[in-house]
Protein backbone atom coordinates (compact mmCIF):
# COMPACT_ATOMS: atom_id res chain seq x y z
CA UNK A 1 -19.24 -16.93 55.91
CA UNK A 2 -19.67 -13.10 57.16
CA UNK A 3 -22.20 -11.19 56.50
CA UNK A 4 -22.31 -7.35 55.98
CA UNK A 5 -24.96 -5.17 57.64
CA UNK A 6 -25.88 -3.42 54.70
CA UNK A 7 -28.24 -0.19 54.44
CA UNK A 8 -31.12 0.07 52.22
CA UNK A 9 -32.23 4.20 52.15
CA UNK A 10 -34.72 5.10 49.13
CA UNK A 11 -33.50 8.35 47.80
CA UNK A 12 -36.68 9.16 46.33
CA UNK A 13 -37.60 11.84 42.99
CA UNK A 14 -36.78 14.84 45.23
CA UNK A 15 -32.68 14.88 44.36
CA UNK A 16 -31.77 18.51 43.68
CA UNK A 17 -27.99 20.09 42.85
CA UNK A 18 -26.68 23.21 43.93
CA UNK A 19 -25.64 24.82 40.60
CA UNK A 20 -21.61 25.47 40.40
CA UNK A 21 -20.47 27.93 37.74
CA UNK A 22 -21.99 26.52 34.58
CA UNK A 23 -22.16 22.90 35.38
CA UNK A 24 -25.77 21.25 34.54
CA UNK A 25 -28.33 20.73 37.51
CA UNK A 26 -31.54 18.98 37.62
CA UNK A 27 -34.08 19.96 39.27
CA UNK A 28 -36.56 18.40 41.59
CA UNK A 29 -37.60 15.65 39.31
CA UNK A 30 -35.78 13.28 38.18
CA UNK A 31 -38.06 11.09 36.10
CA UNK A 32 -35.71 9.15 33.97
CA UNK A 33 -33.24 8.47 36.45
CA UNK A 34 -34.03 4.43 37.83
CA UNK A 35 -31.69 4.93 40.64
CA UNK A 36 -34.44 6.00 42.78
CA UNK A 37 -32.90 2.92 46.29
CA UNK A 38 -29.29 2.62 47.27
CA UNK A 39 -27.59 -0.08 49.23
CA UNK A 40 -24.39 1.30 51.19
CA UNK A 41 -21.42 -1.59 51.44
CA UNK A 42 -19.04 -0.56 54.71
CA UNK A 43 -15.99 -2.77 54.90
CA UNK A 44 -13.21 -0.52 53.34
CA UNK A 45 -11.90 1.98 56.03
CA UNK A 46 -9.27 3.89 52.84
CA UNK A 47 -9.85 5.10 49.74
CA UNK A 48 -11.72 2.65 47.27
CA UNK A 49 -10.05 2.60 43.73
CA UNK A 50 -11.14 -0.37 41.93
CA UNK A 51 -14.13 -2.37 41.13
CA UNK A 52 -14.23 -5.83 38.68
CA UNK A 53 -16.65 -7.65 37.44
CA UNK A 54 -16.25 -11.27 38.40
CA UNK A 55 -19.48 -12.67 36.45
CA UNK A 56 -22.82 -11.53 36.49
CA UNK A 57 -23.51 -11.04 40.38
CA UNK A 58 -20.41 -11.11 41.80
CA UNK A 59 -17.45 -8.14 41.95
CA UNK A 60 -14.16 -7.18 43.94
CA UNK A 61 -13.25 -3.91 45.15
CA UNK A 62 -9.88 -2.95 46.49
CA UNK A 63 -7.88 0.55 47.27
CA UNK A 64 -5.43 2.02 49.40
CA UNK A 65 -6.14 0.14 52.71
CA UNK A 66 -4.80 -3.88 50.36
CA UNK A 67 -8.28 -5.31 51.95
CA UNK A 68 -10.11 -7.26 48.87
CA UNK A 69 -13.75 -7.74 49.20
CA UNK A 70 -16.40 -9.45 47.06
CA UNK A 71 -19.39 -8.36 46.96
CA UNK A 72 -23.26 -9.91 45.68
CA UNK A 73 -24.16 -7.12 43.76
CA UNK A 74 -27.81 -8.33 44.00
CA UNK A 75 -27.75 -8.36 47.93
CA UNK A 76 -24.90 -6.38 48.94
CA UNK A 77 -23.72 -9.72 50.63
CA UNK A 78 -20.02 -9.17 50.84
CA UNK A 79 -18.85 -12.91 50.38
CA UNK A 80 -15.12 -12.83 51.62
CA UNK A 81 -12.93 -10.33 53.01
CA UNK A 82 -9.17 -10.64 51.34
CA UNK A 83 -5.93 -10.32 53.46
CA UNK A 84 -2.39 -10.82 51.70
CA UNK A 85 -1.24 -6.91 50.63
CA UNK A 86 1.04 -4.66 52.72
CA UNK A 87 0.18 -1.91 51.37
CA UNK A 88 -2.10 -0.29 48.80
CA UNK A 89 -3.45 -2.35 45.68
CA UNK A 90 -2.18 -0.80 42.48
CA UNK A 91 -4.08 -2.59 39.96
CA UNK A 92 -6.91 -5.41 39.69
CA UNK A 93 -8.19 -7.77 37.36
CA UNK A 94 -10.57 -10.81 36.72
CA UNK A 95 -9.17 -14.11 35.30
CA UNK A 96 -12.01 -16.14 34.12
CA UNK A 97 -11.75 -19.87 33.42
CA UNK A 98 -10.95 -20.31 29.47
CA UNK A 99 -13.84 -22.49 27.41
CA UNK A 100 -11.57 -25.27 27.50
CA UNK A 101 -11.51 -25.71 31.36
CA UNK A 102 -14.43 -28.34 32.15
CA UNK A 103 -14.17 -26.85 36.01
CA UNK A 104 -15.41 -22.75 36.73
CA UNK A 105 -12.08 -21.78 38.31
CA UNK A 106 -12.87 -18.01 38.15
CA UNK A 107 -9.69 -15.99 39.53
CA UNK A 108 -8.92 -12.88 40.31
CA UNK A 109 -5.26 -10.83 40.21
CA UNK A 110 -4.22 -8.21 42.50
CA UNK A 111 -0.99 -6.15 42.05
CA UNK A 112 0.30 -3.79 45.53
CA UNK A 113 3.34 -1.37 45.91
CA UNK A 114 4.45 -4.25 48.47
CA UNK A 115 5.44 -5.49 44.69
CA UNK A 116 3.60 -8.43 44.61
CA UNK A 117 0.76 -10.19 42.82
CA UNK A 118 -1.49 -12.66 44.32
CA UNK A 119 -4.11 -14.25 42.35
CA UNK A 120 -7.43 -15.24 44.24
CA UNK A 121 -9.84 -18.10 43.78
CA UNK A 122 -13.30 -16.39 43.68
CA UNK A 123 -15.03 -19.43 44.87
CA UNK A 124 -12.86 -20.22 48.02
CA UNK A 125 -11.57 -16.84 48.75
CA UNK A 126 -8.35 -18.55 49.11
CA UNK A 127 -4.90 -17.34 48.21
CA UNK A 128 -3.99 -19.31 44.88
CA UNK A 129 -0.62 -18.41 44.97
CA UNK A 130 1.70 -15.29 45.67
CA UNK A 131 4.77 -13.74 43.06
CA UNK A 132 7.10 -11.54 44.56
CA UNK A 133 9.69 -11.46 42.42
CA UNK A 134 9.14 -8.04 40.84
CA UNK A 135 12.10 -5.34 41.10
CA UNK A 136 9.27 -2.39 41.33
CA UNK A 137 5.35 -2.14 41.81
CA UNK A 138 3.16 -3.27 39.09
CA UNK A 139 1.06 -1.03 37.65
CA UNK A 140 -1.06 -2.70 35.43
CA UNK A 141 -2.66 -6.11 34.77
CA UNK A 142 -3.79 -7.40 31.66
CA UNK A 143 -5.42 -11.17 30.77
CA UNK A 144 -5.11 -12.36 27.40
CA UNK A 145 -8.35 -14.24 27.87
CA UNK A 146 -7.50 -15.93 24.30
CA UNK A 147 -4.01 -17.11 24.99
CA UNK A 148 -5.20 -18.17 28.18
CA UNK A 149 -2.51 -15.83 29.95
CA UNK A 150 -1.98 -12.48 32.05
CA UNK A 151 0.48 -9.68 31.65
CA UNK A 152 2.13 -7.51 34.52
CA UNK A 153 3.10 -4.12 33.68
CA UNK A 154 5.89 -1.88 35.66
CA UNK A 155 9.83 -1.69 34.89
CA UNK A 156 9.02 -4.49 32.85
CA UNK A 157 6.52 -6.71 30.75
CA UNK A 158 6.01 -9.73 32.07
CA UNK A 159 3.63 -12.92 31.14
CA UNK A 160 2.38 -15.47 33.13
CA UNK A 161 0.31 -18.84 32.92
CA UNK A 162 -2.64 -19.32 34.67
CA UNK A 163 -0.36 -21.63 37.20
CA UNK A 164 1.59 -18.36 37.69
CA UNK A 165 4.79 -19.51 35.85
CA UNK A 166 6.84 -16.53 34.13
CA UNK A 167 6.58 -17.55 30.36
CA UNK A 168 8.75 -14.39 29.28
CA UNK A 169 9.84 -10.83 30.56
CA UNK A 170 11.22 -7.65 29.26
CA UNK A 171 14.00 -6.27 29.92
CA UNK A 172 13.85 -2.47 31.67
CA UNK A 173 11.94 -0.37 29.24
CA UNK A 174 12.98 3.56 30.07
CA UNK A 175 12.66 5.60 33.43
CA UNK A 176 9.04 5.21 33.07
CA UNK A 177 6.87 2.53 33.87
CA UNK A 178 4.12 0.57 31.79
CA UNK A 179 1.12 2.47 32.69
CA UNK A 180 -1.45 0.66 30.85
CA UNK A 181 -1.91 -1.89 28.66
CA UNK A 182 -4.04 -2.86 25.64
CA UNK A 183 -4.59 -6.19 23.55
CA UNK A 184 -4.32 -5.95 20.17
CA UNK A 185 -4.81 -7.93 17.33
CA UNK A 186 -2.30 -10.78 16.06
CA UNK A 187 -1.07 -11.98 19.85
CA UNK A 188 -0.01 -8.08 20.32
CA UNK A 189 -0.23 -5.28 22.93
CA UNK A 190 0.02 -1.19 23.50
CA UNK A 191 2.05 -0.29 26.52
CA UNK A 192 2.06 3.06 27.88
CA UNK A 193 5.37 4.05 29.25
CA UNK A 194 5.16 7.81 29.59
CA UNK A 195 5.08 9.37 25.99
CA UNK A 196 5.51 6.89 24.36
CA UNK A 197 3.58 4.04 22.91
CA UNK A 198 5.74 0.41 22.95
CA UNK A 199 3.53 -2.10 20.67
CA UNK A 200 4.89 -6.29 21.90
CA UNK A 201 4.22 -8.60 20.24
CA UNK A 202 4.15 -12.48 22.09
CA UNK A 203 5.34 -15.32 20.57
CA UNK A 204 3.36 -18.11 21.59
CA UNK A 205 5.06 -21.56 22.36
CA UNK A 206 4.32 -24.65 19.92
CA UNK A 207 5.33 -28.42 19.88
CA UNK A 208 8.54 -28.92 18.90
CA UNK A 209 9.46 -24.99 20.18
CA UNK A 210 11.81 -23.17 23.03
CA UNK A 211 8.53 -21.38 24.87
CA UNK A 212 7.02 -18.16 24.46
CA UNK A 213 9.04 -15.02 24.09
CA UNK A 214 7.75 -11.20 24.41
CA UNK A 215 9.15 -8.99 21.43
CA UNK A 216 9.02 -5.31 20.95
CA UNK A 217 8.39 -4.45 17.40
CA UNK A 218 8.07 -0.58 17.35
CA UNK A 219 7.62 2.70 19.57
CA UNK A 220 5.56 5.43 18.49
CA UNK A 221 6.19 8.73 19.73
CA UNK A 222 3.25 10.98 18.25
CA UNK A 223 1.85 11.65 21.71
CA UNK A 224 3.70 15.42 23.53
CA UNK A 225 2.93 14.19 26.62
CA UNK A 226 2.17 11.14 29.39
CA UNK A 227 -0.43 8.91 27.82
CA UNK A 228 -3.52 8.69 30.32
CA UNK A 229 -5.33 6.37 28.50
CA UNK A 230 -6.12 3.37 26.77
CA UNK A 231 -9.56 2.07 24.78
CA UNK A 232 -9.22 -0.84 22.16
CA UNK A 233 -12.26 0.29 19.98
CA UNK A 234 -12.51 -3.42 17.29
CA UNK A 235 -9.61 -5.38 16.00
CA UNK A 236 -8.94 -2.71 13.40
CA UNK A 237 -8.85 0.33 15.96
CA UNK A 238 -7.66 1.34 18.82
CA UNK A 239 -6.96 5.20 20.59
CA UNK A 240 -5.04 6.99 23.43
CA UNK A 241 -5.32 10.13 24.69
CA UNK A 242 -2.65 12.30 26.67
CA UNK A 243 -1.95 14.32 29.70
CA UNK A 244 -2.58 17.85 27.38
CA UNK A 245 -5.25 16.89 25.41
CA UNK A 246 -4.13 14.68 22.34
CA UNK A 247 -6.49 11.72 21.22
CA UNK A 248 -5.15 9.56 18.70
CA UNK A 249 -7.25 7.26 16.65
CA UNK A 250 -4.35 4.23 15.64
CA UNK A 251 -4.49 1.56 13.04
CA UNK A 252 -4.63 -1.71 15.00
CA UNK A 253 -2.80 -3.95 12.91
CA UNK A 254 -0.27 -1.49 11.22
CA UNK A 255 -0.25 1.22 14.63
CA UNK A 256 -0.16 4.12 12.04
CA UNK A 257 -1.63 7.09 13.71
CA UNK A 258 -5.29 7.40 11.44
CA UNK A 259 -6.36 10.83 13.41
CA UNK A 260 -4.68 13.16 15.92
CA UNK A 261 -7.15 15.53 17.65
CA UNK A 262 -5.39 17.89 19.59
CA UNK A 263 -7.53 21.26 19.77
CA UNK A 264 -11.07 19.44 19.76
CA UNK A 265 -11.27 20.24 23.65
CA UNK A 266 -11.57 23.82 23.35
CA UNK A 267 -11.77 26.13 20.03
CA UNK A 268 -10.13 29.22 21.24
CA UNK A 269 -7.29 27.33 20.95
CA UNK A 270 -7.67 25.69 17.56
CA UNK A 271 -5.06 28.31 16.17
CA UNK A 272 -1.95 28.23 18.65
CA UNK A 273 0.41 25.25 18.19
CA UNK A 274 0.97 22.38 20.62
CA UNK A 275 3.80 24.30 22.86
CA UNK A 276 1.87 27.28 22.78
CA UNK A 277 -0.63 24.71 24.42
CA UNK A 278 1.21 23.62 27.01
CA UNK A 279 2.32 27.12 28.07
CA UNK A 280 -1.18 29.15 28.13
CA UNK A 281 -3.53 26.01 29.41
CA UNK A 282 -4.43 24.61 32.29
CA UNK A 283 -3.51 20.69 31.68
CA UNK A 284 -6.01 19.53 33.62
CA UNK A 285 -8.78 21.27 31.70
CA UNK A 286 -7.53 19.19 28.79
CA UNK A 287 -6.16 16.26 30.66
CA UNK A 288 -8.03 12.79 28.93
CA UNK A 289 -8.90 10.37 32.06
CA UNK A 290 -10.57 8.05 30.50
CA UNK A 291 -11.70 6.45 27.53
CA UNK A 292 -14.50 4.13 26.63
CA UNK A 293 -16.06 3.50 23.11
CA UNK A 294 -19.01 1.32 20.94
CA UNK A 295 -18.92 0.70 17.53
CA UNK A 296 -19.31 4.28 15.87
CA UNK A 297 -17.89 6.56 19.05
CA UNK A 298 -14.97 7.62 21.77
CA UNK A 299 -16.43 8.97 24.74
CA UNK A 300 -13.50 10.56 26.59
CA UNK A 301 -13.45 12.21 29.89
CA UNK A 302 -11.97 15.50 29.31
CA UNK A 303 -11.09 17.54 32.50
CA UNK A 304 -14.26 18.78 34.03
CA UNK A 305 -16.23 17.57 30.46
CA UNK A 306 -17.39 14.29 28.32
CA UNK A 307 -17.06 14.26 24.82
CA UNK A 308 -18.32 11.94 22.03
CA UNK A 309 -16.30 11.77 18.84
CA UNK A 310 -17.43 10.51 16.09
CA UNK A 311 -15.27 7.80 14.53
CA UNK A 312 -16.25 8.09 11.00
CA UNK A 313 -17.04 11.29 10.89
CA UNK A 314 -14.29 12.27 12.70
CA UNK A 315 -15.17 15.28 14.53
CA UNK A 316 -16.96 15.94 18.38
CA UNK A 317 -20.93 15.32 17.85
CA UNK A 318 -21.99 16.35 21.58
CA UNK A 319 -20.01 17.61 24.57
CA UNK A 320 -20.49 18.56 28.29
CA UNK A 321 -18.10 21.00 28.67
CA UNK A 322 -18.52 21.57 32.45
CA UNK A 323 -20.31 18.20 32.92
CA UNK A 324 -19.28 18.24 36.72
CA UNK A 325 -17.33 20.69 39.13
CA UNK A 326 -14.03 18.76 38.97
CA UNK A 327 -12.02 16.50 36.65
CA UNK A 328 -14.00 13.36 35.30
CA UNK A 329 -12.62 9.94 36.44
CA UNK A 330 -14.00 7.77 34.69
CA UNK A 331 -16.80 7.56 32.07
CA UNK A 332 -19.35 4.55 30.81
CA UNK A 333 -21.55 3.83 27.60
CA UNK A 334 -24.90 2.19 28.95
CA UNK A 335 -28.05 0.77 26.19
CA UNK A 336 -30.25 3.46 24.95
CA UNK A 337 -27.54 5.93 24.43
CA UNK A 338 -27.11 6.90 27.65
CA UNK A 339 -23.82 7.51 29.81
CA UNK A 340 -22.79 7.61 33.31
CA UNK A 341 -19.91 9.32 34.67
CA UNK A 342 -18.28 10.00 37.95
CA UNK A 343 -16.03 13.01 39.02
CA UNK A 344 -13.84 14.18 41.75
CA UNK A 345 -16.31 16.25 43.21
CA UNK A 346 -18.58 13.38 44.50
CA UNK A 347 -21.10 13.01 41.64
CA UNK A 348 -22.25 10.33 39.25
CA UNK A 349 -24.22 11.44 36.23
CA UNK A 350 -26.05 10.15 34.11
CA UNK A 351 -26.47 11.32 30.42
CA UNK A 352 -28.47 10.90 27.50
CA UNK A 353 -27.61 11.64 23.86
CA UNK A 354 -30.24 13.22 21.75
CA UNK A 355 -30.50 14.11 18.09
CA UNK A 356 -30.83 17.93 17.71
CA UNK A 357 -33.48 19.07 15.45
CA UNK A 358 -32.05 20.21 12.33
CA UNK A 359 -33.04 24.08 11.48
CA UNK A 360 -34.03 25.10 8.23
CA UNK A 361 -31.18 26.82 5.39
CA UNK A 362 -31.39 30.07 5.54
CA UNK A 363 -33.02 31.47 1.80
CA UNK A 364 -30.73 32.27 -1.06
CA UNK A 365 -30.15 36.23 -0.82
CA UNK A 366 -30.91 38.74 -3.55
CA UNK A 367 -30.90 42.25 -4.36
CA UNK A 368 -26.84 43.31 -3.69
CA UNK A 369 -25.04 40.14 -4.15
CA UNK A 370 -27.05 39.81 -7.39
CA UNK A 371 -26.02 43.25 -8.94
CA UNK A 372 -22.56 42.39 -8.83
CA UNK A 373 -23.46 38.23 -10.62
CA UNK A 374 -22.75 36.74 -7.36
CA UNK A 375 -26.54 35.18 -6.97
CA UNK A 376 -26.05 31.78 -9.16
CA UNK A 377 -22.61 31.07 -7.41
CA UNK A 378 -24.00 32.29 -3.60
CA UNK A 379 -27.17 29.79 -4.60
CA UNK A 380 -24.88 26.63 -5.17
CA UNK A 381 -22.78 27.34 -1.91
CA UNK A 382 -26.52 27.73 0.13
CA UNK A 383 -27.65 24.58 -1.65
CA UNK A 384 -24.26 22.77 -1.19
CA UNK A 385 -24.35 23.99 2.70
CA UNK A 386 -28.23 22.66 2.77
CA UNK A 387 -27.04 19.02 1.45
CA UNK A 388 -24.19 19.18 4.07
CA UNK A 389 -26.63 20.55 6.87
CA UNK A 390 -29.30 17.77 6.06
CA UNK A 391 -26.76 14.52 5.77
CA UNK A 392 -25.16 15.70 9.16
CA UNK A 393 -27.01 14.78 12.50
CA UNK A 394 -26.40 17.00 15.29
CA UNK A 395 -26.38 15.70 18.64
CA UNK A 396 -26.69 17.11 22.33
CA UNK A 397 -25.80 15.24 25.86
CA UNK A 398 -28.97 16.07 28.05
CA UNK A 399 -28.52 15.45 32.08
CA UNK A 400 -31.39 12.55 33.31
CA UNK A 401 -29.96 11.73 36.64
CA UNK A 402 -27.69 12.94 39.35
CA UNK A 403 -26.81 10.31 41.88
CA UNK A 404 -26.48 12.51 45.45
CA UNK A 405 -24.94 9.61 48.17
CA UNK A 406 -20.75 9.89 48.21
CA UNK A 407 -19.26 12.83 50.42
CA UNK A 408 -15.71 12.75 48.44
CA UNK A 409 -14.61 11.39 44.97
CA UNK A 410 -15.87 8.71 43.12
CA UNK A 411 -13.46 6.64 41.35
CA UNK A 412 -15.09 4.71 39.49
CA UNK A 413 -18.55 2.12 39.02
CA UNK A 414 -19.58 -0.64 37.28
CA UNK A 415 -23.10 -1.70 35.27
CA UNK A 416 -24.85 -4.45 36.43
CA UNK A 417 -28.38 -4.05 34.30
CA UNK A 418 -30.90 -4.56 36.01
CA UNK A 419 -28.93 -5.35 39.13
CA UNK A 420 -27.84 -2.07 39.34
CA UNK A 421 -24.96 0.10 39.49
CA UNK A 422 -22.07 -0.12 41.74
CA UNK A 423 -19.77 2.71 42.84
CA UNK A 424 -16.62 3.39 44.94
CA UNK A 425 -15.15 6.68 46.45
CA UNK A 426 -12.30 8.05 48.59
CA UNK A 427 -14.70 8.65 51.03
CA UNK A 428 -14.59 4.53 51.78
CA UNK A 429 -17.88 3.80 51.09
CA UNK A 430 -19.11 1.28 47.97
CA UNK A 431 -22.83 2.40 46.96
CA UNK A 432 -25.04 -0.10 44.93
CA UNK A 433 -27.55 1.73 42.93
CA UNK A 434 -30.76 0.57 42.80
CA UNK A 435 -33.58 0.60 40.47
CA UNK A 436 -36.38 1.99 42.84
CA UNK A 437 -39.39 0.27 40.69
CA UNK A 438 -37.99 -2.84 40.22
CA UNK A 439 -37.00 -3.38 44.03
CA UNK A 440 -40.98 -2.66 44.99
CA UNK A 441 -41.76 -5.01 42.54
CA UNK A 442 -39.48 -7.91 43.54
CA UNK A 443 -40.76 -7.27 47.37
CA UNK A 444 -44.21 -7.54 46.38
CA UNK A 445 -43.75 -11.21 44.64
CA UNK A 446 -41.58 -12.10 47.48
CA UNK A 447 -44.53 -11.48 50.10
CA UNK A 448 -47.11 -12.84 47.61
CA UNK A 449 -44.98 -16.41 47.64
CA UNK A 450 -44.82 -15.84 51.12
CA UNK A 451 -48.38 -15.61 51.66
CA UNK A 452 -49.04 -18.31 48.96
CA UNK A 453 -47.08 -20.67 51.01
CA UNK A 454 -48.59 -19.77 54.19
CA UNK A 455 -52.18 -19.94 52.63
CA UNK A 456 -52.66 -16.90 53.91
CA UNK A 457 -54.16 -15.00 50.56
CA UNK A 458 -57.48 -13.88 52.10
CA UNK A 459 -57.28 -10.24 52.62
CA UNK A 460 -58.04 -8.79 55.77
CA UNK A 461 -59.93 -5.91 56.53
């Protein structure tokens, strides 16, 4: 096994930002920010798009050079170093064993514009098996962890078995590709494919039956333009959002649109219609990235911004406008109400969201309005806006911590707790984040056991 020289550097409190236009900076203090130690991982010598969680300590990362490594996320240990893409990997995902499997056969997919798919034993770092049978690349990857089975996404739909047999295909869709993909309840899934929004539905095999077959049961064309994004919110919702700004909210198990939010991004243009949109705005000022969500919220990444919308209430609650100086790439929902998020510009973020405190209704007005018998009606409309104003929370995103250690943009990250958090750029370089406090304190039992063993716990002067 090969090991990776890895580099430990303690960043320290004193992290400042050089303010851009209106974008948030912290100062020299960064008190609530953990990340206080990072660990750089070398290996990759292109641009690093993907990371995926394999379990709890272990991840991949893969990108435009087709090299898959895994990684310890505890050590920075990379484990194995993958070779069996031509060119760039398109898409990456983790294929757990299912409950049912009495042996941990945890595998991972990778999909390349060489147009193939090989699938990886995690354990081994061994090649399980290579498909290159596919008329274009594959864009997407998508495991059915229920079913027990994986989906390919490009000219076609395709679904596979964990012993990589072709269960049942699609024919060509349009002249776009599957972008992304989405599970759904009842054995379904959403497919982007430009505009539009193809819901499948797979038949599974039973005793006595032919095999599985892939059907598509209806296309819904509500969104104006390419569909960026993806985020299954429970088995009753799900949303998308759109190259020019729409986010749908859709009915999971009837895919009726619930709520279109179109203008939310920016009020000065909540009166112009949709083409007007598209003519006077900058797309990529509206352009959704990337979706996550919890229970109550979407947090999109909106151009340069991060908004949360409220799901019930249906409405933004807090926004970061300018949250960093380029578009937003991707966007995560951590305990305690706090969010990370990474940009083009090189940054990673991290956000907290913070009840506002309410102000006081303004008194009921006399004099004037009362002369003319408006006071009784102008005192039910203050007292009706005063219920409103108290059973409404308002919220505000508040900047903690500004991770300074990529020199291009980040693509994306992934949580570990209290492992840490893991990053990768286009600058090559994979960056495991650190919580400074609980490093000293993990050294500091090590050399105590150390000593212990040794019998060695008389201090010295």
């Amino acid at each position: 096994m090969r090991h990776l020289k890895a580099e430990f550097i303690g960043t320290g409190r004193g992290f400042q930002t050089i303010a851009k236009s209106s974008v948030q900076s912290l100062g020299e203090e960064q008190i609530q920010n953990p990340y206080t130690e990072l660990l750089v991982l070398k290996g990759h010598h292109d641009i690093v798009r993907f990371l995926v969680q394999i379990d709890d300590c272990r991840f991949a990362s893969a990108g435009d050079d087709g090299i898959v490594f895994l990684w310890n996320a505890q050590t920075g240990e990379k484990l194995f170093e993958l070779h069996g893409h031509m060119h760039k990997i398109t898409a990456i995902a983790a294929f757990p064993s299912s409950g049912a499997c009495e042996e941990k056969n945890n595998l991972i997919l990778t999909a390349s514009a060489d147009r193939t798919v090989i699938v990886w034993d995690c354990n081994s770092g061994r090649q399980v098996q290579k498909v290159s049978c596919f008329h274009s690349t594959v864009k997407c990857l998508t495991v059915l962890q229920r079913l027990d089975v994986w989906l390919s996404g490009g000219s076609d739909l395709c679904v596979w078995n964990r012993k990589l047999d072709l269960l049942c295909k699609t024919s060509h869709l349009t002249d776009a590709d599957i972008s992304a993909l989405v599970e759904l309840p009842k054995n379904c899934v959403a497919a982007a494919v430009g505009k539009e929004l193809i819901i499948f539905r797979l038949v599974v095999s039973t005793e006595g039956s032919e095999g599985w077959d892939v059907l598509e049961v209806k296309r819904l064309v509500d969104h104006q333009d390419n569909i960026l994004s993806l985020v299954s919110v429970n088995d009753l919702t799900f949303v998308t959002g759109s190259h020019v700004g729409e986010l749908i909210v859709w009915d999971a198990l009837d895919w009726i649109s619930q709520v279109c939010e179109c203008n939310t991004w920016n009020p000065s243009f909540h009166t112009v219609t949709q083409q007007e949109i598209k003519l006077s705005q900058n797309q990529q000022e509206v352009s959704i990235q990337h979706l996550t969500s919890d229970a109550e919220c979407v947090f999109a990444a909106v151009g340069k911004g991060i908004y949360v919308y409220n799901l019930q209430m249906k409405r933004v609650i807090a926004c970061q406008r300018t949250a960093h100086d380029s578009t937003v790439l991707h966007i995560a929902k951590l305990p305690n109400r706090q969010l990370i998020s990474c940009s083009e510009d090189g940054s990673v973020r991290i956000w907290e969201l913070r009840e506002k405190q309410q102000l006081p209704a303004e008194p009921v007005p006399t004099g004037f309005l009362n002369m003319w018998g408006f006071g009784r009606a102008n005192k039910q409309a203050i007292q009706s806006a005063k219920k409103m104003q108290e059973s409404t929370t308002s919220y505000s995103l508040e900047l903690i911590g500004d991770l300074i250690g990529h020199s291009s943009a980040v693509q994306m990250f992934l949580y570990f707790s209290e492992l840490g958090l893991v990053t990768c750029s286009a600058d090559h370089l994979i960056i495991l984040w650190k919580d400074g406090e609980r490093e000293s304190r993990l050294r500091s039992l090590t050399l105590f056991q150390k000593l212990e063993q040794n019998d060695d716990l008389q201090l010295r002067f």
